[in-house]
PDB file of N, CA and C in Angstrom:
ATOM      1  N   UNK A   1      -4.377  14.625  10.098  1.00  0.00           N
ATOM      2  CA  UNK A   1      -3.601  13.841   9.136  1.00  0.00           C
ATOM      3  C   UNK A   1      -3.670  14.529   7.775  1.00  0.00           C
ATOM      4  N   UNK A   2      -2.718  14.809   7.152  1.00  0.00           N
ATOM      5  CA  UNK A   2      -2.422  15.441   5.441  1.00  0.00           C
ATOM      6  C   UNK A   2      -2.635  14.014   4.728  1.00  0.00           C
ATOM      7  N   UNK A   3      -3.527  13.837   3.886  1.00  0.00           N
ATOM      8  CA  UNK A   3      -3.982  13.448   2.902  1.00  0.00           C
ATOM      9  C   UNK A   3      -3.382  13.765   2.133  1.00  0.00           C
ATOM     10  N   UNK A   4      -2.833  14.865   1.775  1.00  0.00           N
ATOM     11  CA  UNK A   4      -2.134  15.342   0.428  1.00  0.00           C
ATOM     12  C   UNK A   4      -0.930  14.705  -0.160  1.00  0.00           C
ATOM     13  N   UNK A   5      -0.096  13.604   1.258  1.00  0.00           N
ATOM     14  CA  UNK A   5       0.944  13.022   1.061  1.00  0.00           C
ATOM     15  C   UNK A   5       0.328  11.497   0.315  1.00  0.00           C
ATOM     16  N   UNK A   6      -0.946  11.459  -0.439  1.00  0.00           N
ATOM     17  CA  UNK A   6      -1.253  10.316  -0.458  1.00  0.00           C
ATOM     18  C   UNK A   6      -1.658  10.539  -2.244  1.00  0.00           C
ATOM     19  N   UNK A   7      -1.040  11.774  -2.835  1.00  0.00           N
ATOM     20  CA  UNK A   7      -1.904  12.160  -4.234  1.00  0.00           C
ATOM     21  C   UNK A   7      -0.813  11.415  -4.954  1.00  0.00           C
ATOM     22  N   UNK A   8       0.110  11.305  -5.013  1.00  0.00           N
ATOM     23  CA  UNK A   8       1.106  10.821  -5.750  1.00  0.00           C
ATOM     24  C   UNK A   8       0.677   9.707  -6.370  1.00  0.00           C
ATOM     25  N   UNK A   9       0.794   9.132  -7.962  1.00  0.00           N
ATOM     26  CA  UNK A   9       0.799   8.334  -8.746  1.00  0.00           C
ATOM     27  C   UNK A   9       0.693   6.669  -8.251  1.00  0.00           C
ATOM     28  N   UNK A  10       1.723   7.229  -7.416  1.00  0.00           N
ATOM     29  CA  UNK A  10       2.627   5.814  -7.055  1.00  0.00           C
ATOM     30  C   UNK A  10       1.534   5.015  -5.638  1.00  0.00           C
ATOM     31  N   UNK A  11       0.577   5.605  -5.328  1.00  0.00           N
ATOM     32  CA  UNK A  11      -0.129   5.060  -4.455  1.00  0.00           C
ATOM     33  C   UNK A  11      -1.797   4.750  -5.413  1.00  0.00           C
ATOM     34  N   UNK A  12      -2.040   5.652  -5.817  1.00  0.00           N
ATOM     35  CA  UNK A  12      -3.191   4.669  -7.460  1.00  0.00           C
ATOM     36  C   UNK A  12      -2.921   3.751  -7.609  1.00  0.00           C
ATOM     37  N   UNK A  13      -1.796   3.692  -8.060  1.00  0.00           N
ATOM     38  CA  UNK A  13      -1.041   2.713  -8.532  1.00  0.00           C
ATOM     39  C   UNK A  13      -0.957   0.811  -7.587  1.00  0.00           C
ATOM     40  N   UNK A  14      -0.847   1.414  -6.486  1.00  0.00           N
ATOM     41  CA  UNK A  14      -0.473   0.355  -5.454  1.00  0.00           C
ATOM     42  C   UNK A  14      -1.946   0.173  -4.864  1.00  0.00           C
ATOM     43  N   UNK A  15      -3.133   0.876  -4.931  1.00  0.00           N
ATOM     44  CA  UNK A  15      -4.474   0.672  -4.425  1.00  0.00           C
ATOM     45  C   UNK A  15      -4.671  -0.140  -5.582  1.00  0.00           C
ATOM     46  N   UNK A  16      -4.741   0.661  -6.499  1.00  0.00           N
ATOM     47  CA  UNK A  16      -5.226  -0.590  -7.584  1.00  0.00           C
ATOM     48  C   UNK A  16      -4.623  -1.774  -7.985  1.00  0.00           C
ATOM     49  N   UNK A  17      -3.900  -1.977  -7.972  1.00  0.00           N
ATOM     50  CA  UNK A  17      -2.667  -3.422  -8.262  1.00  0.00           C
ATOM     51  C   UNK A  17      -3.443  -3.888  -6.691  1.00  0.00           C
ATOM     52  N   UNK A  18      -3.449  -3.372  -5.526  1.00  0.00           N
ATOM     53  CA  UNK A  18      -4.349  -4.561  -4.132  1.00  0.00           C
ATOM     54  C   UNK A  18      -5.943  -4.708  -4.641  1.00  0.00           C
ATOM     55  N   UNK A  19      -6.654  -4.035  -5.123  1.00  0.00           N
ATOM     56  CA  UNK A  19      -7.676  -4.285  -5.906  1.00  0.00           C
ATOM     57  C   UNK A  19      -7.809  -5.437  -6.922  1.00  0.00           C
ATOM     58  N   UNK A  20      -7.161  -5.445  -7.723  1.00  0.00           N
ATOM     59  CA  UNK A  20      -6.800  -6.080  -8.734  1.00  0.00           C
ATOM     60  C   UNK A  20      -6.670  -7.777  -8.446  1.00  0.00           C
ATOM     61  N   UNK A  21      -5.865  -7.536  -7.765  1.00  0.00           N
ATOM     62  CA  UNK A  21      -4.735  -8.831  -7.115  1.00  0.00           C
ATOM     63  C   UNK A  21      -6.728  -9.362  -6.210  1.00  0.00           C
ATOM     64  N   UNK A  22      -7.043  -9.089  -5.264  1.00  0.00           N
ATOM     65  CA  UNK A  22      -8.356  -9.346  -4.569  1.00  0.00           C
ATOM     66  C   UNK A  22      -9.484  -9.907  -5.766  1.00  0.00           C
ATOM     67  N   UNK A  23      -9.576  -9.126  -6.525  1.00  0.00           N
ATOM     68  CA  UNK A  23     -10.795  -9.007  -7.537  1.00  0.00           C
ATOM     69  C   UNK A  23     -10.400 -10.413  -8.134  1.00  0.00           C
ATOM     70  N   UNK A  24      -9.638 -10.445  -8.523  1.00  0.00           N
ATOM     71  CA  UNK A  24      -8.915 -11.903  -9.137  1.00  0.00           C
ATOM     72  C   UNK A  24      -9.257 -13.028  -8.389  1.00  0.00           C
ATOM     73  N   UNK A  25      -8.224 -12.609  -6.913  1.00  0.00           N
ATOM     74  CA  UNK A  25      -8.282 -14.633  -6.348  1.00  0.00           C
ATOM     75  C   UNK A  25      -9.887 -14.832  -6.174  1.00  0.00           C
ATOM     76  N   UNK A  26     -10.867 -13.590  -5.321  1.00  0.00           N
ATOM     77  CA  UNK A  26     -12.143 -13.988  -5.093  1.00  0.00           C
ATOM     78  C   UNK A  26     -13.057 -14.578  -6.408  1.00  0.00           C
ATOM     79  N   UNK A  27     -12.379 -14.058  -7.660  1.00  0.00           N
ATOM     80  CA  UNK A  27     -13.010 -14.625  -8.664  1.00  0.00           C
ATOM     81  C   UNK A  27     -12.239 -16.329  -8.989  1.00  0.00           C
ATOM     82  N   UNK A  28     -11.013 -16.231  -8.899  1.00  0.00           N
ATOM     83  CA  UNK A  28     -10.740 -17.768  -9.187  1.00  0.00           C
ATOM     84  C   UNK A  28     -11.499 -18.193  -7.975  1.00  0.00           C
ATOM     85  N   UNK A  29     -11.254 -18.144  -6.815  1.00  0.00           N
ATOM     86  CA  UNK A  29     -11.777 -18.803  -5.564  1.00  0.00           C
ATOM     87  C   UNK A  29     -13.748 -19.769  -5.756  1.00  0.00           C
ATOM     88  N   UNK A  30     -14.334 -18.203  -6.635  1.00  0.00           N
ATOM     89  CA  UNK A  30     -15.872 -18.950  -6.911  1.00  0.00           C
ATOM     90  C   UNK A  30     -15.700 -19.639  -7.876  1.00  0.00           C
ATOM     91  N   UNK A  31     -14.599 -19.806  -8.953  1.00  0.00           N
ATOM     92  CA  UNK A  31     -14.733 -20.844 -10.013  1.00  0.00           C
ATOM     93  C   UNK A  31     -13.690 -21.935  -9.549  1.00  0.00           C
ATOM     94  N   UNK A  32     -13.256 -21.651  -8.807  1.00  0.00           N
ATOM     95  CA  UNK A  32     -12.443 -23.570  -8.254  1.00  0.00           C
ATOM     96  C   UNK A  32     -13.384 -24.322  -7.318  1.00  0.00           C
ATOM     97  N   UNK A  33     -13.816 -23.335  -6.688  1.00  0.00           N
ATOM     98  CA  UNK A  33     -14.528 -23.620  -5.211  1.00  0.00           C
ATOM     99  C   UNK A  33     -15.911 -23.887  -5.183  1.00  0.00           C
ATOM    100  N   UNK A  34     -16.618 -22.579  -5.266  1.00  0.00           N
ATOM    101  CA  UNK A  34     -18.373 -22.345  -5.179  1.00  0.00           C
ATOM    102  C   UNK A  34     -18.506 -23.356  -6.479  1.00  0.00           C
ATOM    103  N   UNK A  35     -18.240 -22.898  -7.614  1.00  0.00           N
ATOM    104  CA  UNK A  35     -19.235 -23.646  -8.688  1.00  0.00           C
ATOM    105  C   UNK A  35     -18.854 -24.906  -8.859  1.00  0.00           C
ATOM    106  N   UNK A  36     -17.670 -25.795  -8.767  1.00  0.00           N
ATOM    107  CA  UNK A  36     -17.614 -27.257  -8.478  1.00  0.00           C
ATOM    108  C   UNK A  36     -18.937 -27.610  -6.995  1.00  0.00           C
ATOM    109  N   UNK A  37     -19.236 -26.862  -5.979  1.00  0.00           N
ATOM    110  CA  UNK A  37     -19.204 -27.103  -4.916  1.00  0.00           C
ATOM    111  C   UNK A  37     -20.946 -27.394  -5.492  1.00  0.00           C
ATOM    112  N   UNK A  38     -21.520 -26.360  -6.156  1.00  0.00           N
ATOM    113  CA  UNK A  38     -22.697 -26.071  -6.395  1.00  0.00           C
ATOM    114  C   UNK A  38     -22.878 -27.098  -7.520  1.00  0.00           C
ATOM    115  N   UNK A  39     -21.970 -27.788  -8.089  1.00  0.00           N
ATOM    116  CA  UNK A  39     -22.421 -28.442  -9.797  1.00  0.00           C
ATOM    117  C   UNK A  39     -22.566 -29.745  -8.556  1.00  0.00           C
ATOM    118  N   UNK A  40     -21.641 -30.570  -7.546  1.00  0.00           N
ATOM    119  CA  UNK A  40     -21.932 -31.308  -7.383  1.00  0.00           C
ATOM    120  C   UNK A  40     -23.224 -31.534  -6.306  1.00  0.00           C
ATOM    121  N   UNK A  41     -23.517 -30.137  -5.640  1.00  0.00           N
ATOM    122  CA  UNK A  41     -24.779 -30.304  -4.952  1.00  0.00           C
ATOM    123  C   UNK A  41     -26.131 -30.903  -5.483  1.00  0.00           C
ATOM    124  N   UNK A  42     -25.948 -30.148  -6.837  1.00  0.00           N
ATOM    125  CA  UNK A  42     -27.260 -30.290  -7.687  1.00  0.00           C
ATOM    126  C   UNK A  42     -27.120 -31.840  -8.177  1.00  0.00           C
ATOM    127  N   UNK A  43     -26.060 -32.620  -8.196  1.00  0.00           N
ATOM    128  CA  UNK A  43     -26.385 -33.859  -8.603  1.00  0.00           C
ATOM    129  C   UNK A  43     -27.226 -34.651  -7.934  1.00  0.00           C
TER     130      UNK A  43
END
């Protein structure tokens, strides 16, 4: 397999924007989810 068809801008570009987009919901996900989940455990 050529790897080399994979140097282009336009795929950085699109790894990081799916990075991005991930890094995000898993972070809203622990602040809608886990830490309500955890504030009401501890009550």
């Amino acid at each position: 397999m050529d790897l080399e068809q994979f140097d282009h801008p336009s795929w950085f570009t699109a790894a990081g924007t799916l990075v991005s987009y991930t890094v995000i919901l898993v972070a809203m996900f622990i602040l809608l989810f886990v830490v309500p989940y955890l504030v009401f455990l501890a009550i």
